[in-house]
N, C-alpha and C. Protein backbone atom coordinates (compact mmCIF):
# COMPACT_ATOMS: atom_id res chain seq x y z
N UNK A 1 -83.82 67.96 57.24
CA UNK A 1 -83.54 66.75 58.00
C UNK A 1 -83.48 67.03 59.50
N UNK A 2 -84.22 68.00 60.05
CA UNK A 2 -84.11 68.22 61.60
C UNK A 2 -85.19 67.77 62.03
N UNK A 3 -85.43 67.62 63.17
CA UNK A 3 -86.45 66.75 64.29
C UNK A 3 -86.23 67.37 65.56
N UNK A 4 -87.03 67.67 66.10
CA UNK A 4 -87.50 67.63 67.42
C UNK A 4 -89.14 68.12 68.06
N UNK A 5 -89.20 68.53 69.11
CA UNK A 5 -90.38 68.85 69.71
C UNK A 5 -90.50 70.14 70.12
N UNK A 6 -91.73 70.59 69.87
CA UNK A 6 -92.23 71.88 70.15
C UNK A 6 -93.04 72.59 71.11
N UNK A 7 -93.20 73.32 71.93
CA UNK A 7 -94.30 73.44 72.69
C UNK A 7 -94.56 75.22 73.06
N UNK A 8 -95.61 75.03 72.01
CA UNK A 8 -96.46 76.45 71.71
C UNK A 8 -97.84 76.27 72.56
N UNK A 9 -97.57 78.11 72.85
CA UNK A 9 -98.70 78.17 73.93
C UNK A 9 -99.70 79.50 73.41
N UNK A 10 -100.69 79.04 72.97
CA UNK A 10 -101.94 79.59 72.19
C UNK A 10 -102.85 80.28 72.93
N UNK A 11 -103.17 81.34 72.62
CA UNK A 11 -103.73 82.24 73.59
C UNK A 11 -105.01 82.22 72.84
N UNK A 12 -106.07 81.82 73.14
CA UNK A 12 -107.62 81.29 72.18
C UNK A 12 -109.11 82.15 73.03
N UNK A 13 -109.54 82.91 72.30
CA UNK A 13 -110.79 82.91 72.72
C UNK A 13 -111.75 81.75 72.93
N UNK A 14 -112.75 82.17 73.94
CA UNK A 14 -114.10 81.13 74.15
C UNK A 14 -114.21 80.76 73.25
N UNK A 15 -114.68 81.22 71.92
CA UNK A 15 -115.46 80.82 70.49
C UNK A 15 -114.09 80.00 69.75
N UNK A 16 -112.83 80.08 70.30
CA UNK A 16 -112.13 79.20 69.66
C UNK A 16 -111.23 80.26 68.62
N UNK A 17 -111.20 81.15 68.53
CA UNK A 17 -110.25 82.33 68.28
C UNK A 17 -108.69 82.12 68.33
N UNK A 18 -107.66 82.38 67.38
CA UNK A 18 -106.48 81.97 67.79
C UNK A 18 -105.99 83.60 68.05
N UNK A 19 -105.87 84.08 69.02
CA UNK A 19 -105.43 85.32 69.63
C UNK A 19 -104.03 85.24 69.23
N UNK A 20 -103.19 84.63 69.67
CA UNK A 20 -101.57 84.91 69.73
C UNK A 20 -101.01 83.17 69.62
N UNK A 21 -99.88 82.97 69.55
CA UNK A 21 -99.08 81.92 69.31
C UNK A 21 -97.73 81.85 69.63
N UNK A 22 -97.26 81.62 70.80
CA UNK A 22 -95.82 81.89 71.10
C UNK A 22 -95.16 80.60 71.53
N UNK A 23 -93.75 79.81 70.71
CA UNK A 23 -92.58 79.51 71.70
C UNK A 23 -92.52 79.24 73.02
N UNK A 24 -93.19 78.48 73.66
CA UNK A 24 -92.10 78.37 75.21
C UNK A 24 -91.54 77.14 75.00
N UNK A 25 -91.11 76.31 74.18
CA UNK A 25 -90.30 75.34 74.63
C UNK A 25 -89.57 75.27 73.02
N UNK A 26 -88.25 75.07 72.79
CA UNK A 26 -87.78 75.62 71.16
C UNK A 26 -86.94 73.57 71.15
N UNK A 27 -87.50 73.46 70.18
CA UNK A 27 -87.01 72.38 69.43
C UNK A 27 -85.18 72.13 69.34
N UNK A 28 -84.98 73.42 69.68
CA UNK A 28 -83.39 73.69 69.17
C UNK A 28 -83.01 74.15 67.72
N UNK A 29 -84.26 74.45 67.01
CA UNK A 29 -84.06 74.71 65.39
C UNK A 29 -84.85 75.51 65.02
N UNK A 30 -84.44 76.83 64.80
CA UNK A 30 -85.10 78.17 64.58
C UNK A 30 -86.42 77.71 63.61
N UNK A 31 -86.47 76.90 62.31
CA UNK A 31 -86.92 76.72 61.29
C UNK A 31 -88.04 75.91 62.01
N UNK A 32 -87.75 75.21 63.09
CA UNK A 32 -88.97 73.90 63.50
C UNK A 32 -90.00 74.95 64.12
N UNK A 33 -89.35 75.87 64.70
CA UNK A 33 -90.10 76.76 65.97
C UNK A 33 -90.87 77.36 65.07
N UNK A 34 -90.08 78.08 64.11
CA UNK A 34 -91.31 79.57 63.37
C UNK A 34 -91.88 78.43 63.24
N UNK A 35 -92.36 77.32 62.42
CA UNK A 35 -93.00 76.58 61.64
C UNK A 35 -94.62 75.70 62.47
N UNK A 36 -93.87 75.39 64.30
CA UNK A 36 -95.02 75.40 64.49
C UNK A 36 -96.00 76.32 65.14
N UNK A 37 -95.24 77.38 65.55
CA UNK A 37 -95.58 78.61 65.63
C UNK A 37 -96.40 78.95 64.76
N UNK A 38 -96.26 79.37 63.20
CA UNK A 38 -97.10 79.48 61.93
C UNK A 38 -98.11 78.41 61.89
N UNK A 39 -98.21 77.35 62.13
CA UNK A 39 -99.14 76.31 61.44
C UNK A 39 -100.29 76.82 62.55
N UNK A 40 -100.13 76.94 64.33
CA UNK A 40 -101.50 77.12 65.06
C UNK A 40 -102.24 78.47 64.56
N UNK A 41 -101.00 79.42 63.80
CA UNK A 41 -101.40 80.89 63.13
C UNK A 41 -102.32 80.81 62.15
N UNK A 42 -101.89 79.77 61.00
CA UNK A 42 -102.89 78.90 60.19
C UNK A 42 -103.85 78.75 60.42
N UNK A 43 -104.18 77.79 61.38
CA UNK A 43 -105.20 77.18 61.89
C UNK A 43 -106.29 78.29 62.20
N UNK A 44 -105.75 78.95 63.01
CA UNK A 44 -106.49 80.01 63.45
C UNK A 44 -107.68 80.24 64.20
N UNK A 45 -108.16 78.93 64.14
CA UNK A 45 -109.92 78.91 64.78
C UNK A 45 -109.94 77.14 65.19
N UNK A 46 -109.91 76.93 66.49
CA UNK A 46 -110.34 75.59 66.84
C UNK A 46 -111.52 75.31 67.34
N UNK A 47 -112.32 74.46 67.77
CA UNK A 47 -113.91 74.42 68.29
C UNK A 47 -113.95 75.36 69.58
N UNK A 48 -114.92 75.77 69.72
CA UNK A 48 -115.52 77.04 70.71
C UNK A 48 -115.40 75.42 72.54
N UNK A 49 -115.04 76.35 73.57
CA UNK A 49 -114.81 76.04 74.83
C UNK A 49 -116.38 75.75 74.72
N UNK A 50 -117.03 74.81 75.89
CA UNK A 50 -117.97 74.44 76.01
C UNK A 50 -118.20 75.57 76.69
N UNK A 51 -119.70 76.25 76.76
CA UNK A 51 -120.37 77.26 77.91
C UNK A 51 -120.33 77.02 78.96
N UNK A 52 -120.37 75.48 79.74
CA UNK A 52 -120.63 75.09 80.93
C UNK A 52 -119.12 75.27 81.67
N UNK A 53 -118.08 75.56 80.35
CA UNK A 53 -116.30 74.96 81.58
C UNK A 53 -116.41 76.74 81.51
N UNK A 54 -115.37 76.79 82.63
CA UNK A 54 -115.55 78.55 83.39
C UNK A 54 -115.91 79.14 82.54
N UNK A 55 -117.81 79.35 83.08
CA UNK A 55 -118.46 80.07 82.23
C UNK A 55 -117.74 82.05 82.33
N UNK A 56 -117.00 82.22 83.09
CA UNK A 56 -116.66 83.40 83.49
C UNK A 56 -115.32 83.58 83.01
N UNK A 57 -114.91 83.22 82.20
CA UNK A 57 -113.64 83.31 81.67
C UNK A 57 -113.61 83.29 80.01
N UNK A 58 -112.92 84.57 79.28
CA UNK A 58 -113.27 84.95 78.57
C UNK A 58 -112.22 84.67 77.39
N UNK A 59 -110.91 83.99 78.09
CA UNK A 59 -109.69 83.42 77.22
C UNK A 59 -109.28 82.24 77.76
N UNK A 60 -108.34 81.89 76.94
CA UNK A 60 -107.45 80.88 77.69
C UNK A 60 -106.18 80.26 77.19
N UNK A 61 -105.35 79.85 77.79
CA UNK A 61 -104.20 79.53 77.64
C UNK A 61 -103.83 78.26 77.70
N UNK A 62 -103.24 77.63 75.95
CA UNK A 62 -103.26 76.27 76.01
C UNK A 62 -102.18 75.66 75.20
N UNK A 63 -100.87 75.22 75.92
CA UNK A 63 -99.73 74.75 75.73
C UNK A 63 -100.01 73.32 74.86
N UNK A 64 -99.35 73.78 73.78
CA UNK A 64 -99.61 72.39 72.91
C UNK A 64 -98.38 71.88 72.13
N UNK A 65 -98.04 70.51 72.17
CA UNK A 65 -96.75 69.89 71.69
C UNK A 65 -96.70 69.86 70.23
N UNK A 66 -96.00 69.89 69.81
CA UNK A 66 -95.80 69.79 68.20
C UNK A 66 -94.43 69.15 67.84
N UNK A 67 -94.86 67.73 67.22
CA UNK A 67 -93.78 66.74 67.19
C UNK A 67 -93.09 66.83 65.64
N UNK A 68 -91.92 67.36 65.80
CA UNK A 68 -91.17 67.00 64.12
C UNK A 68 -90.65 66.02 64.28
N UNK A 69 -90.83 64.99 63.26
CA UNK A 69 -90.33 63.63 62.97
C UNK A 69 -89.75 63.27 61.79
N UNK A 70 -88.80 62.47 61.53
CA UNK A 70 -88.51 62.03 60.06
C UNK A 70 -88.76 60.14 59.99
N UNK A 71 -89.32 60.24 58.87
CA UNK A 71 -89.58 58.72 58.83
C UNK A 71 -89.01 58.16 57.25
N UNK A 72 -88.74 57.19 57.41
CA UNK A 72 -87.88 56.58 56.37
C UNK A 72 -88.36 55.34 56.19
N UNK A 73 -88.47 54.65 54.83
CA UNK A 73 -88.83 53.40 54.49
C UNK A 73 -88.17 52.42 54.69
């Protein structure tokens, strides 16, 4: 029954690679954090960076929110 928001920052290759997955912003609930921490670990592979955006850059770093919610009928 906990809720809050998450914000994991994914360290991704060009081709869309999930390099690393870390915590910078904690929900306040150890269990929410590992969890969305684990799920981008999951994921593991998102679509490849276009060639044309900094073609000279070979990683990148991309802070992403992860909302726990409870919903009730």
């Amino acid at each position: 029954r906990e809720q809050g928001d998450v914000i994991v920052r994914m360290h991704l290759l060009r081709d869309g690679t999930v390099i690393s997955a870390n915590v910078v912003q904690s929900s306040g609930h150890a269990a929410l954090d590992a969890e969305a921490r684990d799920v981008v670990l999951r994921i593991a592979h998102f679509p490849p960076f276009p060639a044309d955006y900094l073609p000279a850059q070979r990683s990148f770093d991309i802070d992403q929110p992860i909302l726990f919610r409870l919903y009730t009928h």
